[in-house]
N, C-alpha and C. Protein backbone atom coordinates (compact mmCIF):
# COMPACT_ATOMS: atom_id res chain seq x y z
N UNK A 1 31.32 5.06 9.05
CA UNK A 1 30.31 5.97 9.63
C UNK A 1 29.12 5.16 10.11
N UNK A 2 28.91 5.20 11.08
CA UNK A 2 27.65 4.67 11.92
C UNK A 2 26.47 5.36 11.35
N UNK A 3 25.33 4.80 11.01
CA UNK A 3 24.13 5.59 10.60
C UNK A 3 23.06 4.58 11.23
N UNK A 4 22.29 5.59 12.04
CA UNK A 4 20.95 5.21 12.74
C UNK A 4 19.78 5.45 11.99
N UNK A 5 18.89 4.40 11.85
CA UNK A 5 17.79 4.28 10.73
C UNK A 5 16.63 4.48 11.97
N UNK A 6 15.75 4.36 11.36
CA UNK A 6 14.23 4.56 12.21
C UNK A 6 13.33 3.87 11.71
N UNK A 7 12.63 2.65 12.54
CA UNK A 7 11.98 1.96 12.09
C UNK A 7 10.29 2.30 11.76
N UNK A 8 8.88 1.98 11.25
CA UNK A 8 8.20 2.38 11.12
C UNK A 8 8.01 2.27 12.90
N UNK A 9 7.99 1.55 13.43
CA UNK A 9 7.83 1.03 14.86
C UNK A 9 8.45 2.32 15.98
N UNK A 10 8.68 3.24 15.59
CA UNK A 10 9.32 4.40 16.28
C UNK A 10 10.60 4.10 16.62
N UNK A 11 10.97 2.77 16.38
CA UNK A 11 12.60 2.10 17.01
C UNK A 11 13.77 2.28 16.49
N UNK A 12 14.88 2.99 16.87
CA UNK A 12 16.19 3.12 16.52
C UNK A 12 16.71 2.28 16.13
N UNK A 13 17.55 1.67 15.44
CA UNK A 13 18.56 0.20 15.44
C UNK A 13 19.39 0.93 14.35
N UNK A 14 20.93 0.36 14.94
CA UNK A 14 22.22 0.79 14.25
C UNK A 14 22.43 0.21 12.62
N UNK A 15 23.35 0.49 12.22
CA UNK A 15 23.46 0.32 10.70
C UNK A 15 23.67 -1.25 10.32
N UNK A 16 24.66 -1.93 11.35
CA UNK A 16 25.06 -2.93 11.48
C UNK A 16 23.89 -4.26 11.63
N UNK A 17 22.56 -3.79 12.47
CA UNK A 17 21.66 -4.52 12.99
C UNK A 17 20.47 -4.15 11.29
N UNK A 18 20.93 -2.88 10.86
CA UNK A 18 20.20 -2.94 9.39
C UNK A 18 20.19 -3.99 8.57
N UNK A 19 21.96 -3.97 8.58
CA UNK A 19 22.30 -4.95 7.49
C UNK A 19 22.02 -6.80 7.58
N UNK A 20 22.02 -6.86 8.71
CA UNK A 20 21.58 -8.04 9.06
C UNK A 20 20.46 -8.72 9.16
N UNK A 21 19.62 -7.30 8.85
CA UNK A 21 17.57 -7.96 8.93
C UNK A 21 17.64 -7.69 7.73
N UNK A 22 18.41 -6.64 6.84
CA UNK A 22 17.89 -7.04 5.16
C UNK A 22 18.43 -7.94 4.51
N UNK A 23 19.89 -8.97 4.61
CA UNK A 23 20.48 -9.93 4.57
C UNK A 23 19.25 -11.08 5.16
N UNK A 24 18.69 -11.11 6.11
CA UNK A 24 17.75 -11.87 6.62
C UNK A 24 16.40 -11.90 5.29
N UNK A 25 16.03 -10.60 5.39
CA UNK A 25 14.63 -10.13 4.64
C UNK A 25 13.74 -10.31 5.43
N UNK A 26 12.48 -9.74 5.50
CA UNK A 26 11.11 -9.74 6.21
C UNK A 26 9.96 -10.26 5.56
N UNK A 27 10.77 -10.89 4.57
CA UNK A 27 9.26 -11.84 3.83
C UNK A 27 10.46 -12.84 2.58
N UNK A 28 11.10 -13.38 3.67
CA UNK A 28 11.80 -14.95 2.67
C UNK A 28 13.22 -13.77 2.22
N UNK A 29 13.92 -14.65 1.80
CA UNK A 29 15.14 -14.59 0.97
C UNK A 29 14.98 -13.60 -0.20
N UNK A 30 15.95 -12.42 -0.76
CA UNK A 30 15.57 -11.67 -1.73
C UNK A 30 16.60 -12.23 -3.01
N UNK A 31 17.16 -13.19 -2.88
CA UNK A 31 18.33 -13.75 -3.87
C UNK A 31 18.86 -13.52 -4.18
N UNK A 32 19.88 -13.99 -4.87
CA UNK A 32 21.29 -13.93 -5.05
C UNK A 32 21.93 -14.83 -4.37
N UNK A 33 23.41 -14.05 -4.24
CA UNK A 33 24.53 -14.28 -3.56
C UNK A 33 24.88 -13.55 -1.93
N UNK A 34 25.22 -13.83 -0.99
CA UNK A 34 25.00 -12.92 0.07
C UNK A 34 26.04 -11.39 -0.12
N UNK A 35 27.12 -12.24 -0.78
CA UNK A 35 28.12 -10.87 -1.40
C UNK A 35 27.19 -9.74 -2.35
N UNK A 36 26.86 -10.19 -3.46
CA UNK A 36 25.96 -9.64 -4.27
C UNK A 36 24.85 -8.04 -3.58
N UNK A 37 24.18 -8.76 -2.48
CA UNK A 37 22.98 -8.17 -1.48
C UNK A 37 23.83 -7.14 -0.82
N UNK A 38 25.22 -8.04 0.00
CA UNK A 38 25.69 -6.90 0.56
C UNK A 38 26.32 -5.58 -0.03
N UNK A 39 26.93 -5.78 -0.96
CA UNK A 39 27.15 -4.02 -1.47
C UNK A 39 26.34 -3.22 -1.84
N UNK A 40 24.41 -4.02 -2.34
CA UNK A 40 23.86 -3.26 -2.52
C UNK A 40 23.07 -2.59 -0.79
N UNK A 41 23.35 -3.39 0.17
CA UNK A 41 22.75 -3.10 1.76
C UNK A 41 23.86 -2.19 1.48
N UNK A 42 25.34 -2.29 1.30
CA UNK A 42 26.45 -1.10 2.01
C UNK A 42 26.15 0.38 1.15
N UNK A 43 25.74 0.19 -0.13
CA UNK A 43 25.15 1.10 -0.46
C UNK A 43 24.19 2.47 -0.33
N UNK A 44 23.05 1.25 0.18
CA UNK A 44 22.03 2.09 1.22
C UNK A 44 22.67 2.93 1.76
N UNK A 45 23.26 2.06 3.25
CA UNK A 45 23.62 2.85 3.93
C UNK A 45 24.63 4.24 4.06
N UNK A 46 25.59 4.19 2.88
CA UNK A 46 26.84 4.97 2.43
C UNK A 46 25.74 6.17 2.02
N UNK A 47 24.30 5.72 1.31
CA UNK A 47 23.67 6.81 0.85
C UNK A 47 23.21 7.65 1.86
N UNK A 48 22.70 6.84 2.89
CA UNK A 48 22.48 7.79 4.42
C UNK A 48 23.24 8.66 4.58
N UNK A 49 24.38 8.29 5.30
CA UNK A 49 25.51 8.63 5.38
C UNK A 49 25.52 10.16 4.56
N UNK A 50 25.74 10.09 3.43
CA UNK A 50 25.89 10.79 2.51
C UNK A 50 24.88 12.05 2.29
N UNK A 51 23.73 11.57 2.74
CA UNK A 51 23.00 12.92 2.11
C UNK A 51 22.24 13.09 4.04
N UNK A 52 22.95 12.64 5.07
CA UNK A 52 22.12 12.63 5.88
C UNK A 52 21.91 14.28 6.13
N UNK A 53 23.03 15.44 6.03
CA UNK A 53 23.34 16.58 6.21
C UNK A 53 22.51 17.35 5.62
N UNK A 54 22.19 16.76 4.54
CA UNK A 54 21.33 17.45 4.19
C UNK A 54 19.93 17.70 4.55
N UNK A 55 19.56 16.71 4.77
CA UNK A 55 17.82 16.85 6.16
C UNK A 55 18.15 17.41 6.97
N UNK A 56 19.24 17.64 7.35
CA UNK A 56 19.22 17.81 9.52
C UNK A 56 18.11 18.95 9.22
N UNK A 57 18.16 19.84 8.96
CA UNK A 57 17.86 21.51 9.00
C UNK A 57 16.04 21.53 8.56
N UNK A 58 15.55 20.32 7.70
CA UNK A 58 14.48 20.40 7.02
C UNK A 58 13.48 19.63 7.56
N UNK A 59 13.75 18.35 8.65
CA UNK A 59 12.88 17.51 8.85
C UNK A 59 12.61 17.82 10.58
N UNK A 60 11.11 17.35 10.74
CA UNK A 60 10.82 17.56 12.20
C UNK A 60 11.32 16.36 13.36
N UNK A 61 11.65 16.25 14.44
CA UNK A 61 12.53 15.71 15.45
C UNK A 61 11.93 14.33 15.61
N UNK A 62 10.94 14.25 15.21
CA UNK A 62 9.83 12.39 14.83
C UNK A 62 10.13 12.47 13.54
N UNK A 63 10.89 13.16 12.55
CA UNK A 63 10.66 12.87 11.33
C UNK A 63 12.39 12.05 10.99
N UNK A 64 12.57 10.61 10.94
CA UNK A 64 13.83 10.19 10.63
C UNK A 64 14.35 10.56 9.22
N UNK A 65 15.38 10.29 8.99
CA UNK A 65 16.00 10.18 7.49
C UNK A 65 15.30 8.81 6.63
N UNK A 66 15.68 7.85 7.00
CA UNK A 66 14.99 6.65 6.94
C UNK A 66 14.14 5.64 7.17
N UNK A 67 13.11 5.42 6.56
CA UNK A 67 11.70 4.74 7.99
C UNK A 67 12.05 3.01 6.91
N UNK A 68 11.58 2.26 7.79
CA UNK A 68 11.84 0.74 7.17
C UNK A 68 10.29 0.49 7.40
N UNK A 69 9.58 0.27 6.32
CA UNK A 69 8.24 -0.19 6.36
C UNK A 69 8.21 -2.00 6.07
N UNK A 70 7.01 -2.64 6.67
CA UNK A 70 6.71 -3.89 6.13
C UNK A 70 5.33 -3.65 6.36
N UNK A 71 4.59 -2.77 6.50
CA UNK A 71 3.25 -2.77 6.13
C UNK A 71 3.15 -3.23 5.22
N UNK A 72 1.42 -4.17 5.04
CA UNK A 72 1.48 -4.33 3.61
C UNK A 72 0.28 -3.29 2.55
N UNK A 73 0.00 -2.51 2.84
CA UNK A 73 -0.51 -1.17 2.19
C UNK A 73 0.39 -0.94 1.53
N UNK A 74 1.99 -0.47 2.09
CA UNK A 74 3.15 -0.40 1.24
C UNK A 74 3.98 -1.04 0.56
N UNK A 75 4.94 -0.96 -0.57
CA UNK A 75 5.95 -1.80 -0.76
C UNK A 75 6.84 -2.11 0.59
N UNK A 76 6.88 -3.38 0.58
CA UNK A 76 8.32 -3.33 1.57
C UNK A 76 9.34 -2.95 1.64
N UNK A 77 10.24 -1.84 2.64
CA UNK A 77 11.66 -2.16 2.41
C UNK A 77 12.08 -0.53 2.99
N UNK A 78 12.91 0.20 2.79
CA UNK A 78 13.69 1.36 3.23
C UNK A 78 12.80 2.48 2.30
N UNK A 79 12.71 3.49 2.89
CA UNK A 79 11.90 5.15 2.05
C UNK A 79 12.82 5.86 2.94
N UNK A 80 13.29 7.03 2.01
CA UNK A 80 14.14 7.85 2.13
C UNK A 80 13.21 9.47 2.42
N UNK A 81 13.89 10.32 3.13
CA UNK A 81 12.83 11.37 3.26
C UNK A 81 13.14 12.21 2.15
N UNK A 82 12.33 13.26 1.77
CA UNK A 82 12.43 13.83 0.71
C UNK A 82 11.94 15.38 1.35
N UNK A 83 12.83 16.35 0.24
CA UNK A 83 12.84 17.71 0.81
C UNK A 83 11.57 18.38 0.51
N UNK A 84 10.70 17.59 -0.57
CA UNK A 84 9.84 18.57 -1.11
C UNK A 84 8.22 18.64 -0.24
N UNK A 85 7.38 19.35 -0.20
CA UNK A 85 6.42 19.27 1.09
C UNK A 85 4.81 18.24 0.33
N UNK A 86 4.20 17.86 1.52
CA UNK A 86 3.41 17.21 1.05
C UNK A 86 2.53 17.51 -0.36
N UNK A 87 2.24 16.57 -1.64
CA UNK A 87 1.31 16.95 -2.72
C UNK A 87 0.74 15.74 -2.90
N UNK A 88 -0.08 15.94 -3.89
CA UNK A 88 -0.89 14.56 -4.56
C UNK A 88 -0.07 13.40 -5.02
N UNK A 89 -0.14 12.48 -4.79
CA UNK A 89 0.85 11.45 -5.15
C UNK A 89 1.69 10.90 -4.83
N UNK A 90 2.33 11.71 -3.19
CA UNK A 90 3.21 12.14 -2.50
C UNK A 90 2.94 10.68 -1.37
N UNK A 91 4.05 9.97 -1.06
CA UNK A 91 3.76 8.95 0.56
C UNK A 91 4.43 9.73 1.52
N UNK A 92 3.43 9.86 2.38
CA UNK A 92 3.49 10.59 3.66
C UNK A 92 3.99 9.59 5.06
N UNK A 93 4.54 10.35 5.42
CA UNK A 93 4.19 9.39 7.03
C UNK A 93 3.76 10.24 7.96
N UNK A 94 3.27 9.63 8.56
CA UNK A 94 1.87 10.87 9.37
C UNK A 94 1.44 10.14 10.83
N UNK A 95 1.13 10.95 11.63
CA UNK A 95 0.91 10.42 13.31
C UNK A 95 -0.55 9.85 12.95
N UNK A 96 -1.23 8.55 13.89
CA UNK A 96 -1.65 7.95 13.84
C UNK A 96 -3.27 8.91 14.16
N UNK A 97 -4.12 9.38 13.38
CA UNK A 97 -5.08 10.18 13.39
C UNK A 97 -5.86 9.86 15.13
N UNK A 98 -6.13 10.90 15.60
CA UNK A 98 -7.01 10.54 16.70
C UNK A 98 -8.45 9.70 16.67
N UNK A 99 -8.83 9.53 15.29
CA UNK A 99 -10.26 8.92 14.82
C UNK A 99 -9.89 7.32 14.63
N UNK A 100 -8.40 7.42 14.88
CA UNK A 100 -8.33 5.77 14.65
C UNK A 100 -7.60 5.24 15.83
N UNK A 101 -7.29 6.19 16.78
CA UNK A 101 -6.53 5.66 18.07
C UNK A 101 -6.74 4.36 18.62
N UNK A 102 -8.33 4.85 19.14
CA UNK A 102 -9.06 3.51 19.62
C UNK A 102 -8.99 2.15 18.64
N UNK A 103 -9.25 2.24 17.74
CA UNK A 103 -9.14 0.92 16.99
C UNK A 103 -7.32 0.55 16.94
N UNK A 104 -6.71 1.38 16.50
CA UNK A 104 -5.08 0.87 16.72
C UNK A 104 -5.14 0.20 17.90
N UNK A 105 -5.63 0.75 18.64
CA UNK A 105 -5.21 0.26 20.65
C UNK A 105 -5.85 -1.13 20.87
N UNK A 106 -6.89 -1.34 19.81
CA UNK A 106 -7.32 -2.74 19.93
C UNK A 106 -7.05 -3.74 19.02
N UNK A 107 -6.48 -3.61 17.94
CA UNK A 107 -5.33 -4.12 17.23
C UNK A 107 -4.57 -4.23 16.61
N UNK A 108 -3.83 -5.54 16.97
CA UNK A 108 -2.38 -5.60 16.50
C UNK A 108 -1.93 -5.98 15.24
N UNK A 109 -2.22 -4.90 14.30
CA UNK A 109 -1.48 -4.79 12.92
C UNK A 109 -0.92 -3.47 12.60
N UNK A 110 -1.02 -2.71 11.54
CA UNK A 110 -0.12 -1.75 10.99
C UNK A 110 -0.25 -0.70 11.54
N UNK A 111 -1.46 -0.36 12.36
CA UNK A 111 -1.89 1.28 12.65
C UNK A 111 -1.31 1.23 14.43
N UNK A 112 -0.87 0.13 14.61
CA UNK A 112 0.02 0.46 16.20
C UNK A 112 1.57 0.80 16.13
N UNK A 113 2.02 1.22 15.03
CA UNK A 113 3.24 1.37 14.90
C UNK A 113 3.82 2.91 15.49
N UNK A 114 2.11 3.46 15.72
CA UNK A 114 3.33 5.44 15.87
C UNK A 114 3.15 6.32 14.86
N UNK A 115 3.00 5.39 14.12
CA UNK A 115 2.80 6.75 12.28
C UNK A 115 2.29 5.67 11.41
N UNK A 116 1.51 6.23 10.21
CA UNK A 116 1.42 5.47 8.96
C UNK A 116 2.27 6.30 7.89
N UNK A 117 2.25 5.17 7.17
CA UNK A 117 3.07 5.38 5.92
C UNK A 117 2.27 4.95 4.59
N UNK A 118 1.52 6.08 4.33
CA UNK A 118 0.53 5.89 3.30
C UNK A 118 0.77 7.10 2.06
N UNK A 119 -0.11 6.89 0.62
CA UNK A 119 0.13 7.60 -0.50
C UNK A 119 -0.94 9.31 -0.10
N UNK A 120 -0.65 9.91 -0.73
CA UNK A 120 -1.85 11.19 -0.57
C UNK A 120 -2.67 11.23 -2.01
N UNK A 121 -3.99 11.17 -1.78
CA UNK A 121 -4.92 10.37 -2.94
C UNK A 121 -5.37 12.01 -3.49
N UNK A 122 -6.04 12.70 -2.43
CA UNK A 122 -5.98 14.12 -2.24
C UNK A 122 -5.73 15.40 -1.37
N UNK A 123 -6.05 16.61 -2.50
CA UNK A 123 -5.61 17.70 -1.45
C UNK A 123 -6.64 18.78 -1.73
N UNK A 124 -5.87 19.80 -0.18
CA UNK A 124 -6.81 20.76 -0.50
C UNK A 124 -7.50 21.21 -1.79
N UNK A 125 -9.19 21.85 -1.67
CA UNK A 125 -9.75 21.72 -3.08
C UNK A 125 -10.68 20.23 -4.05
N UNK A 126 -9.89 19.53 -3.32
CA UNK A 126 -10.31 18.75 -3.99
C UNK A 126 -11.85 17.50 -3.05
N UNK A 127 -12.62 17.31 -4.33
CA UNK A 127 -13.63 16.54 -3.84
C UNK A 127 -14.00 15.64 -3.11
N UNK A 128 -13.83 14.90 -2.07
CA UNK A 128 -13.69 13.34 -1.76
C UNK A 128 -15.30 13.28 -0.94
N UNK A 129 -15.86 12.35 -1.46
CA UNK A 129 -16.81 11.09 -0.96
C UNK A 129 -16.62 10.06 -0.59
N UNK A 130 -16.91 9.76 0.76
CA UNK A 130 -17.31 8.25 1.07
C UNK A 130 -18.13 7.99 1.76
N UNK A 131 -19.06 6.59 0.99
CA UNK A 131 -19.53 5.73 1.53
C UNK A 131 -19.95 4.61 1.08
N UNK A 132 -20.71 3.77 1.96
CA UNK A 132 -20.31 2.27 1.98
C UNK A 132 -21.34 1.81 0.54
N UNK A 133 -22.00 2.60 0.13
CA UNK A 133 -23.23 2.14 -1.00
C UNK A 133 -21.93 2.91 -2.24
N UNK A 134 -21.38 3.61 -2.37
CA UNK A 134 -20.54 3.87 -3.54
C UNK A 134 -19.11 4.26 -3.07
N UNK A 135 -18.73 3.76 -2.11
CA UNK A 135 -17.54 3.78 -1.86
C UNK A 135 -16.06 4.95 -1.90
N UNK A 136 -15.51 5.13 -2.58
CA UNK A 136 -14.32 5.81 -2.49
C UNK A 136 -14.26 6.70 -3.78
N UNK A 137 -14.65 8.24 -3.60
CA UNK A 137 -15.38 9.02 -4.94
C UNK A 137 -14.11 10.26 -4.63
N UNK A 138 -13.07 10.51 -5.77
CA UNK A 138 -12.29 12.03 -5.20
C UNK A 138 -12.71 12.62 -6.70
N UNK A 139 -13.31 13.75 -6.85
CA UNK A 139 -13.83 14.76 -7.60
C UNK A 139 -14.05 13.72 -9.26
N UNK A 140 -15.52 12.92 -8.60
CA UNK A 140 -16.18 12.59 -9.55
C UNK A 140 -15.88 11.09 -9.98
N UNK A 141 -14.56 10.79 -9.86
CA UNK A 141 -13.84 9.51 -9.34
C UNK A 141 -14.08 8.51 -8.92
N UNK A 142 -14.59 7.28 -8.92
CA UNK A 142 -14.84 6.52 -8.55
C UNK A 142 -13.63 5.38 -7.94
N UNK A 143 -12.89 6.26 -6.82
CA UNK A 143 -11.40 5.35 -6.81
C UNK A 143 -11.52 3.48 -6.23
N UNK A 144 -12.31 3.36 -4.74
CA UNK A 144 -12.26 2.20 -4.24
C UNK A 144 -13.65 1.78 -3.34
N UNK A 145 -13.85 0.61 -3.57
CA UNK A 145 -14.57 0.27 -2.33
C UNK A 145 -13.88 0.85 -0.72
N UNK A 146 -15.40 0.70 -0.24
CA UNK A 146 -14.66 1.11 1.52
C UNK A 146 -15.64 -0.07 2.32
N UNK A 147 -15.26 -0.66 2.89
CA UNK A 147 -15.48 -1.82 3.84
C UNK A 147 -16.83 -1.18 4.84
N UNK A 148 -17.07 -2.36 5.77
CA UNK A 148 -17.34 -1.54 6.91
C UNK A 148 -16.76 -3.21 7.97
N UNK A 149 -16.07 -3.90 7.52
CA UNK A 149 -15.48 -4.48 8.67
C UNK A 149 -14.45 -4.87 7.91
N UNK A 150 -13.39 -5.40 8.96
CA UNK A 150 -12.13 -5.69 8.68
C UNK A 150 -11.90 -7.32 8.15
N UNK A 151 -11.01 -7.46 7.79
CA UNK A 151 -10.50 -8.66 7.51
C UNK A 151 -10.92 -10.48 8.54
N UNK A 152 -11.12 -9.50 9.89
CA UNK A 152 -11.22 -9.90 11.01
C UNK A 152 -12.34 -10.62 11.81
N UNK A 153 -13.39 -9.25 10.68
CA UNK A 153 -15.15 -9.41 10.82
C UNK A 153 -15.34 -8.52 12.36
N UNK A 154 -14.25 -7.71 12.37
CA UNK A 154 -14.45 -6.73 13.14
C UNK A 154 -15.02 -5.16 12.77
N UNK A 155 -16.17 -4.56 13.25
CA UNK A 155 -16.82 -3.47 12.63
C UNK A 155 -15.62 -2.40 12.14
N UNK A 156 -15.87 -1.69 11.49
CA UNK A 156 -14.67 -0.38 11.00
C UNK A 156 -15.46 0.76 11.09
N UNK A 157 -15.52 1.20 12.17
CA UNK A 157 -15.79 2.97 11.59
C UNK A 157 -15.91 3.80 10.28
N UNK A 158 -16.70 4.31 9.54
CA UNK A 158 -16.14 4.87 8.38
C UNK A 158 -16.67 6.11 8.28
N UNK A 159 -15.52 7.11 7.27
CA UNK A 159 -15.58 8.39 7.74
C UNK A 159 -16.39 8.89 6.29
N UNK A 160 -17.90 9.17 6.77
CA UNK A 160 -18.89 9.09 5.67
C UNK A 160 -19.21 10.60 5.30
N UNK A 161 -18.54 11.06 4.37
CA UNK A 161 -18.96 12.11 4.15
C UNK A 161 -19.01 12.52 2.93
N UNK A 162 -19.41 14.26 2.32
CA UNK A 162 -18.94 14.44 0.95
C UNK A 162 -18.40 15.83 1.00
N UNK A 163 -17.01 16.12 0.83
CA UNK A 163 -17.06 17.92 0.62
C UNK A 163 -15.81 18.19 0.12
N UNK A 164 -15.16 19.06 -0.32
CA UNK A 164 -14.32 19.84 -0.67
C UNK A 164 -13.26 19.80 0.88
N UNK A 165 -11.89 19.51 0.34
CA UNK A 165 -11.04 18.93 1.57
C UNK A 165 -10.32 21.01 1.78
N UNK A 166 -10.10 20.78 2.81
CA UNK A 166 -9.82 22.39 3.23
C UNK A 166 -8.03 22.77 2.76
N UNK A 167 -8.00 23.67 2.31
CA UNK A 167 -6.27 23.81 2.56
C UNK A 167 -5.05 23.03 3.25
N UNK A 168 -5.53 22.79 4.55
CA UNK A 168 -4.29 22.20 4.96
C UNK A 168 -4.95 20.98 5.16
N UNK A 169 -5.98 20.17 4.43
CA UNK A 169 -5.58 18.36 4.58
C UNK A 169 -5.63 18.01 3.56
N UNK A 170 -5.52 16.61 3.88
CA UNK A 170 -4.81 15.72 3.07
C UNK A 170 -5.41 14.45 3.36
N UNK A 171 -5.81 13.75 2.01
CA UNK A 171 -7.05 12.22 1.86
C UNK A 171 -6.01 11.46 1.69
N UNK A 172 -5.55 10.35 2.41
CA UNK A 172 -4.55 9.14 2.23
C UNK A 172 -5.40 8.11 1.61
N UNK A 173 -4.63 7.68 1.04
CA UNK A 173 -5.72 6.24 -0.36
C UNK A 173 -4.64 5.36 -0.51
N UNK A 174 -4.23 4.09 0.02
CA UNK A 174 -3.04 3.27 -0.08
C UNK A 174 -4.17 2.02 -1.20
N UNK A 175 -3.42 2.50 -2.25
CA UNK A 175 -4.41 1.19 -3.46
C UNK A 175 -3.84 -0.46 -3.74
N UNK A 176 -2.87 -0.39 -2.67
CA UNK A 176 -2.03 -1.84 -3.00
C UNK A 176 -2.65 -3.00 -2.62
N UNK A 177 -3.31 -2.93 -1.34
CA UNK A 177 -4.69 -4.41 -0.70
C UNK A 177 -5.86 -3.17 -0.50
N UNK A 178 -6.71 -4.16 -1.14
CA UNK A 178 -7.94 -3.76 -0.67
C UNK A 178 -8.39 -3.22 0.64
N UNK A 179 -7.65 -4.11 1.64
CA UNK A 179 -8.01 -3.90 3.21
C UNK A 179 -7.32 -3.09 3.51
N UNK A 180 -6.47 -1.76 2.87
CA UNK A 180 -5.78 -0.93 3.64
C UNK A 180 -6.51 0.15 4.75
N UNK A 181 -6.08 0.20 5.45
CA UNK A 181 -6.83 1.38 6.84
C UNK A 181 -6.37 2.71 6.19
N UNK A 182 -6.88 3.01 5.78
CA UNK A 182 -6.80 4.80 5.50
C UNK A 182 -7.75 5.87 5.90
N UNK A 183 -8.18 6.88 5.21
CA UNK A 183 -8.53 8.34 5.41
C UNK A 183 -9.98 7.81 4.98
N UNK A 184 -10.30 6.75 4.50
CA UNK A 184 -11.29 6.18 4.42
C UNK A 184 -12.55 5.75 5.57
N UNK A 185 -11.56 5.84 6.49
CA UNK A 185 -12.15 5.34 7.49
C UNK A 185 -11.86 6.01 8.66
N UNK A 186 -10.91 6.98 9.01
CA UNK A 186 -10.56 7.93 9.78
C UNK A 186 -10.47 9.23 9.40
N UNK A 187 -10.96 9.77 8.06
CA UNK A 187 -10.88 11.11 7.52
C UNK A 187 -9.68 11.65 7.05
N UNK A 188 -9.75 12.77 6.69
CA UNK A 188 -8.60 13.40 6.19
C UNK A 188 -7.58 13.90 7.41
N UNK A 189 -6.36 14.06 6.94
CA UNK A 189 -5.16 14.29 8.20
C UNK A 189 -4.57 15.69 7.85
N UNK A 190 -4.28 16.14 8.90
CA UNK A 190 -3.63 17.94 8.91
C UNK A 190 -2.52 18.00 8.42
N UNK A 191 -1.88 18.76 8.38
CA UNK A 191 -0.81 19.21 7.51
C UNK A 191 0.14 19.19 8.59
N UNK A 192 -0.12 19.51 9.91
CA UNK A 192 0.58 19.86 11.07
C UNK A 192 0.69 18.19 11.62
N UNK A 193 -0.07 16.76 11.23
CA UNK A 193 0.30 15.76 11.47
C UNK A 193 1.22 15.27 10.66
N UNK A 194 1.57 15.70 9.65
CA UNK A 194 2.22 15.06 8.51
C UNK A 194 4.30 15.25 8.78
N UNK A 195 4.59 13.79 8.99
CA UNK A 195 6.22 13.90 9.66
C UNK A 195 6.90 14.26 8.33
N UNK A 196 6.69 13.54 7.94
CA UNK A 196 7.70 13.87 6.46
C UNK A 196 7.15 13.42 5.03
N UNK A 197 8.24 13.43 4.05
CA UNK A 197 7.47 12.96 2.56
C UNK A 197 8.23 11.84 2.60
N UNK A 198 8.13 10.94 2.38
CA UNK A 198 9.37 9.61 1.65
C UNK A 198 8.99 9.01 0.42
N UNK A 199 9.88 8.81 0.22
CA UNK A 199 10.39 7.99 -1.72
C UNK A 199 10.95 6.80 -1.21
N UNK A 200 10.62 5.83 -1.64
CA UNK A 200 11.27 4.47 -1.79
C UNK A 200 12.53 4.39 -2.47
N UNK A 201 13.46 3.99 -1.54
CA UNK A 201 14.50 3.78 -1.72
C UNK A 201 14.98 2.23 -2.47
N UNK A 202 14.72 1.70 -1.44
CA UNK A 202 14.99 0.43 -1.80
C UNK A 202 13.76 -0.97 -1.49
N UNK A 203 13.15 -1.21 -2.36
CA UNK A 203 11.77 -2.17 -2.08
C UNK A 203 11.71 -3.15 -2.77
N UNK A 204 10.91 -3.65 -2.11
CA UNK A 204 10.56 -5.22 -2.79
C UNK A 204 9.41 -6.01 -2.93
């Protein structure tokens, strides 16, 4: 069975061209034996395969079965979509907010891909503060610093506010690098941007 994956990059590539970039890896060798790797790659894919029938009916037409992330906000590696709808705790993948367009369009790292693939820190109801003198506050919380330039020493926009997030959004908070681009800096995202839920499948 042929199974078409979806890259974070919006890009199609066949099952065959899968197995050969995770046999490769996207950050060095994952070890072993190449036999070893491959039944757990044929695996994966048999799992596609396998439960792909079951999304058709549940996910939206940008929303794949499988997204392959190498952001590094995220773990690396394959996230599987999941039936249940966005909550707290939940990694989303979500269209690239209009508050951060312009900066994606001027560079070339994770937020030019088409979608992010980030955690949901909060939700409707709930408190969130930011700014640059106390940083990253969700109902009383003191979660993270928030920058005001990039890695780059390029300025960052930041989305400075304090209030109670409305019903349908949602505060993205990726806690893995410090420098992650989130809701921090582009605000909270709609419910109606949000492609799907994914679970890590297979990471590294």
């Amino acid at each position: 069975m042929k199974v078409d994956l979806m890259l974070s990059k919006d890009t199609k590539i066949s099952s065959g061209r899968v197995q050969e970039r995770l046999l490769r890896g996207s950050h060095g060798d994952w070890g072993g034996s190449v036999s070893h790797r491959s039944w757990k790659i044929s695996a994966v894919l048999l799992l596609a395969g396998v439960t792909s029938a079951a999304f058709v009916g549940s996910t939206r037409v940008d929303a794949p079965l499988l997204l392959w992330n190498d952001s590094p906000s995220m773990d690396a590696g394959i996230y599987l979509k999941a039936k249940y709808p966005p909550a707290a705790g939940a990694i989303v993948s979500v269209e690239i907010p209009e508050a951060a367009q312009l900066y994606a369009a001027q560079r070339s790292i994770e937020i030019t891909w088409g979608s992010f693939l980030k955690p949901i820190a909060a939700v409707g109801g709930d408190r969130v503060c930011v700014s640059l003198d106390e940083g990253l506050v969700i109902n009383g919380k003191k979660r993270a610093e928030v920058r005001h330039r990039d890695s780059s020493g390029n300025v960052i926009a930041v989305w400075q506010q304090c209030r109670k997030l409305l019903n349908n959004e949602y505060f993205l908070y990726a806690s893995r690098i410090p420098e992650s681009y989130d809701s921090r800096y582009y605000g909270p995202v709609r419910r109606k941007t949000i492609k799907g839920v994914y679970e890590p499948l297979w990471t590294w």
